[in-house]
N, C-alpha and C. Protein backbone atom coordinates (compact mmCIF):
# COMPACT_ATOMS: atom_id res chain seq x y z
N UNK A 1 23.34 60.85 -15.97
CA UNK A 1 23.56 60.17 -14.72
C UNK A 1 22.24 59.89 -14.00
N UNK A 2 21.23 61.25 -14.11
CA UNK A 2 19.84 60.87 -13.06
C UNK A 2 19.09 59.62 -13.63
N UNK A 3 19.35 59.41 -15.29
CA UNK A 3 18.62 58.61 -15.85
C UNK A 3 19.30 57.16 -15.61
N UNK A 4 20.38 56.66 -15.56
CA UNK A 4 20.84 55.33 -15.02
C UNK A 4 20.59 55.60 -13.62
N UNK A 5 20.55 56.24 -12.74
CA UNK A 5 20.06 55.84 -11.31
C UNK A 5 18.86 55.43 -10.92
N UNK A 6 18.24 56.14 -11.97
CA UNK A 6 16.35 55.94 -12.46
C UNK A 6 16.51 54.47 -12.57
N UNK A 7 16.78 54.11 -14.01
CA UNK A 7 16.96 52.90 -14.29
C UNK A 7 17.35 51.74 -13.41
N UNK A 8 18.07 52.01 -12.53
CA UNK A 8 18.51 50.80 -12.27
C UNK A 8 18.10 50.92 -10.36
N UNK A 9 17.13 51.79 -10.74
CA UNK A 9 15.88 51.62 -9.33
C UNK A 9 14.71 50.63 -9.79
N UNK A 10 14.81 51.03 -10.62
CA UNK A 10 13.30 50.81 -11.49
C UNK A 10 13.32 48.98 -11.78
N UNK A 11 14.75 48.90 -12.10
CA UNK A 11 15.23 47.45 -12.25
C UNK A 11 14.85 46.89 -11.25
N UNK A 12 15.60 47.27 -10.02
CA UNK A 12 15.68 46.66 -8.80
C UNK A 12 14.34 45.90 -8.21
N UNK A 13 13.58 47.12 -8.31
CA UNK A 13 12.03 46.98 -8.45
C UNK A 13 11.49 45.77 -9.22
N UNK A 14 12.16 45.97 -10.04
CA UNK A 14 11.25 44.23 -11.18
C UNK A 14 12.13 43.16 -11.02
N UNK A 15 13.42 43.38 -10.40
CA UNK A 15 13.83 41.72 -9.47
C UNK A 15 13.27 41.85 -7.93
N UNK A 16 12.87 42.29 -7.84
CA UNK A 16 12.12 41.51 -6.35
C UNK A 16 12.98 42.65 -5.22
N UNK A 17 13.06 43.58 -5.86
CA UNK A 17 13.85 44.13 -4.29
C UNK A 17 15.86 44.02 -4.24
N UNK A 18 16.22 43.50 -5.25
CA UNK A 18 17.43 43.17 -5.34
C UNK A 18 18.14 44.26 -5.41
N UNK A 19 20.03 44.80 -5.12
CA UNK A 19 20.19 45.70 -5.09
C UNK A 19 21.72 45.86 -5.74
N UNK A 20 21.35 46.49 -6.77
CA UNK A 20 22.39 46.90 -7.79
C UNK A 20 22.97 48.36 -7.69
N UNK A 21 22.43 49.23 -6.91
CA UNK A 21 23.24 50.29 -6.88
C UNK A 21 23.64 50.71 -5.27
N UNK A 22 25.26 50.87 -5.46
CA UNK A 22 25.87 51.04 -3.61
C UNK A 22 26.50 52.11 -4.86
N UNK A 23 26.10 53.72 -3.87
CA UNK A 23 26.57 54.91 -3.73
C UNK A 23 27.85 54.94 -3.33
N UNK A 24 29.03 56.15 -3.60
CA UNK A 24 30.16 56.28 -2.89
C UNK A 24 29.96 57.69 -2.82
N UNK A 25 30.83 58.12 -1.27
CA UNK A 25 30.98 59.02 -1.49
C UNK A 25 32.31 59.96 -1.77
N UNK A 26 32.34 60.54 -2.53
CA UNK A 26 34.18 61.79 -2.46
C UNK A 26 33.67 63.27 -2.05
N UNK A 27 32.86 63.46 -2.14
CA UNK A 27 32.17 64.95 -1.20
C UNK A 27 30.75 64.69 -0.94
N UNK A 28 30.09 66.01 -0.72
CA UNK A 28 28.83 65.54 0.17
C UNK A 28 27.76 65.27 -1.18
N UNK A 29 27.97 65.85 -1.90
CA UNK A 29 27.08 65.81 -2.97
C UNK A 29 26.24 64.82 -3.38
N UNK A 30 26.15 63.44 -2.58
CA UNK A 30 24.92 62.56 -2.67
C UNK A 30 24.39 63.16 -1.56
N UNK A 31 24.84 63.60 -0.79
CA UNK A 31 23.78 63.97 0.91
C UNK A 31 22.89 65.05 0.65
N UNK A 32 23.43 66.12 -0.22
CA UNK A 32 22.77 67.22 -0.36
C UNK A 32 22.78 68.05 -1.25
N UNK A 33 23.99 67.73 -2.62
CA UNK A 33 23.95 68.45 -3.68
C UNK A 33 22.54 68.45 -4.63
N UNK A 34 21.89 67.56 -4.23
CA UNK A 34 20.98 67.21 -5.83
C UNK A 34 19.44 67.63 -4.62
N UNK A 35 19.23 67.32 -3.58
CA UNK A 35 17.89 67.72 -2.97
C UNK A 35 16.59 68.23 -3.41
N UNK A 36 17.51 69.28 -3.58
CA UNK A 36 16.30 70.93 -4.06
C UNK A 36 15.71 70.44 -5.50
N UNK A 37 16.90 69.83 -6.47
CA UNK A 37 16.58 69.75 -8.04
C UNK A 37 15.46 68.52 -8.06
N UNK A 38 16.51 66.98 -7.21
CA UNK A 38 15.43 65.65 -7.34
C UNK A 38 15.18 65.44 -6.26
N UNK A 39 14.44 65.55 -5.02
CA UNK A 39 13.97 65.49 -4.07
C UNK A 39 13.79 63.71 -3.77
N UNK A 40 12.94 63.13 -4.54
CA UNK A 40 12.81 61.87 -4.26
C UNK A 40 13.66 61.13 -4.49
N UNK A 41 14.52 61.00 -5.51
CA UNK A 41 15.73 60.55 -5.98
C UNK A 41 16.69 60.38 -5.19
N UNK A 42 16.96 61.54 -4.39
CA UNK A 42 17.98 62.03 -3.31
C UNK A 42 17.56 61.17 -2.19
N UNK A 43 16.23 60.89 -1.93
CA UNK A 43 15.85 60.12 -0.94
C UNK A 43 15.87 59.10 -0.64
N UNK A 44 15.96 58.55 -2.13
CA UNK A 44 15.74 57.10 -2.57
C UNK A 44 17.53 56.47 -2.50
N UNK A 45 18.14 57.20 -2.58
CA UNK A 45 19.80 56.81 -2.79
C UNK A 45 19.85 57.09 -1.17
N UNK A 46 19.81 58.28 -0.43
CA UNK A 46 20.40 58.31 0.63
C UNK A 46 20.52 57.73 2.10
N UNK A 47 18.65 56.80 1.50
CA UNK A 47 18.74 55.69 2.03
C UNK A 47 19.61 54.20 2.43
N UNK A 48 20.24 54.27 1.30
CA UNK A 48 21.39 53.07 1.10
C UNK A 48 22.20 53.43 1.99
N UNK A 49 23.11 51.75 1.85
CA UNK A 49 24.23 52.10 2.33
C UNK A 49 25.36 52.64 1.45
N UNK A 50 26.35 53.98 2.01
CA UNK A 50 26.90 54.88 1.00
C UNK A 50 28.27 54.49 1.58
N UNK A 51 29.11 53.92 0.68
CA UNK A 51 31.05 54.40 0.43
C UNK A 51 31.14 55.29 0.63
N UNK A 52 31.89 55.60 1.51
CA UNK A 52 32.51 57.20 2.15
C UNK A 52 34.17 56.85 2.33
N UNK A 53 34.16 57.62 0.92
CA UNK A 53 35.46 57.94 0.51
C UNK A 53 35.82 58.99 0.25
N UNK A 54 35.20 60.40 0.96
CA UNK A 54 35.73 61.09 1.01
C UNK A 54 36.73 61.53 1.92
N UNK A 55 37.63 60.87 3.23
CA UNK A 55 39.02 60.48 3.48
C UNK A 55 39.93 60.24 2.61
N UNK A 56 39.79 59.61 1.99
CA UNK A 56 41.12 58.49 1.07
C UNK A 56 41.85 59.05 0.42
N UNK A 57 41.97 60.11 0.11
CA UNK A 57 42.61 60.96 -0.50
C UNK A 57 43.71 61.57 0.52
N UNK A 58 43.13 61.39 1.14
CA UNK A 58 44.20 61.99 2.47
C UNK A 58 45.07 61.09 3.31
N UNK A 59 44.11 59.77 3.04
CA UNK A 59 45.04 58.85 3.98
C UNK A 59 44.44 57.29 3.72
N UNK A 60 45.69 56.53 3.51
CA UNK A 60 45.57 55.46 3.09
C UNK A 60 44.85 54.38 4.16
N UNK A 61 44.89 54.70 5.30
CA UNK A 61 43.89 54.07 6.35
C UNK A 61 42.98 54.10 5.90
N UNK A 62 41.89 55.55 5.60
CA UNK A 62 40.85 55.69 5.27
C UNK A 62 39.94 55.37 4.28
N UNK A 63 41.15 55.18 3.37
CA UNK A 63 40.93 54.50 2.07
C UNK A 63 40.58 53.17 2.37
N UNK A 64 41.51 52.65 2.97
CA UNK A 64 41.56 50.88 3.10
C UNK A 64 40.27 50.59 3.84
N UNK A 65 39.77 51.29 5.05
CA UNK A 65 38.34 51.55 6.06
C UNK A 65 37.41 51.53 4.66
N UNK A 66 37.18 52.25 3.89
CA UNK A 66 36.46 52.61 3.09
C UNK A 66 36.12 51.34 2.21
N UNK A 67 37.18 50.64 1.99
CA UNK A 67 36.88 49.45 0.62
C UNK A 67 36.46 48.65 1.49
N UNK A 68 36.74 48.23 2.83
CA UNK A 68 36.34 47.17 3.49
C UNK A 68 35.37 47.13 3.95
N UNK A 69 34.44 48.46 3.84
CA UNK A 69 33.12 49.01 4.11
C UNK A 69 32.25 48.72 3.25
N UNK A 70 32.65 48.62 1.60
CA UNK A 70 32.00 48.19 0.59
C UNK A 70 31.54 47.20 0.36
N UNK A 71 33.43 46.35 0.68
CA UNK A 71 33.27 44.69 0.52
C UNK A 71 32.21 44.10 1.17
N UNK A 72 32.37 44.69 2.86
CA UNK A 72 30.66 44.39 3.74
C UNK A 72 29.50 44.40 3.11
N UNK A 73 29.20 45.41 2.57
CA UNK A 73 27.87 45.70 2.24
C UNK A 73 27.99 45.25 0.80
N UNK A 74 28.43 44.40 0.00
CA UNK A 74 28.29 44.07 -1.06
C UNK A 74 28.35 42.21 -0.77
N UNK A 75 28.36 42.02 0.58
CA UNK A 75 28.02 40.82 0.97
C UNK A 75 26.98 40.38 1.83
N UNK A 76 26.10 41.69 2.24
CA UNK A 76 24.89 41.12 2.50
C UNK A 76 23.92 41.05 1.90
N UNK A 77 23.22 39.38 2.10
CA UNK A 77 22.04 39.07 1.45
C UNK A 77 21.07 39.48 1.93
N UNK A 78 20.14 39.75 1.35
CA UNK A 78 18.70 40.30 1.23
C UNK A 78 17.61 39.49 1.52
N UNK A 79 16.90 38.95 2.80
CA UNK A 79 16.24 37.86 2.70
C UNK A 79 14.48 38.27 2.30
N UNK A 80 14.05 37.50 0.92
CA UNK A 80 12.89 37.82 0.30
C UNK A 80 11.65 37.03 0.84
């Protein structure tokens, strides 16, 4: 897993800044599980904007909040 997140930073990097990876979340474990092990990594993701789906399981509002949170941020352009 650390190695496709690598990758497809590294990508991003050689299109100009473009952005192929949107995080989700179902527990905290992008916020703070990985820190201590990849420090920069952790930094580099937690920057983004993150799916927080850890509601949705509980409630279909939150769920629905959640995808429409994605759909947003998977529609803004990036001006280069």
């Amino acid at each position: 897993m650390l190695n496709e997140i690598q990758e497809t930073l590294d990508r991003e990097a050689r299109d100009g800044g473009a952005t192929y990876l949107l995080p989700i979340m179902l527990d905290d474990y992008v916020l703070t599980g990985w820190r201590k092990s990849h420090p920069e990594l952790a930094e580099r993701v937690g920057r983004r904007i993150i799916g927080d789906f850890r509601g949705a399981k509980r409630s279909r509002q939150a769920f629905d909040a959640a995808v429409a949170r994605v759909i947003d941020a998977l529609k803004i352009k990036r001006v280069i």
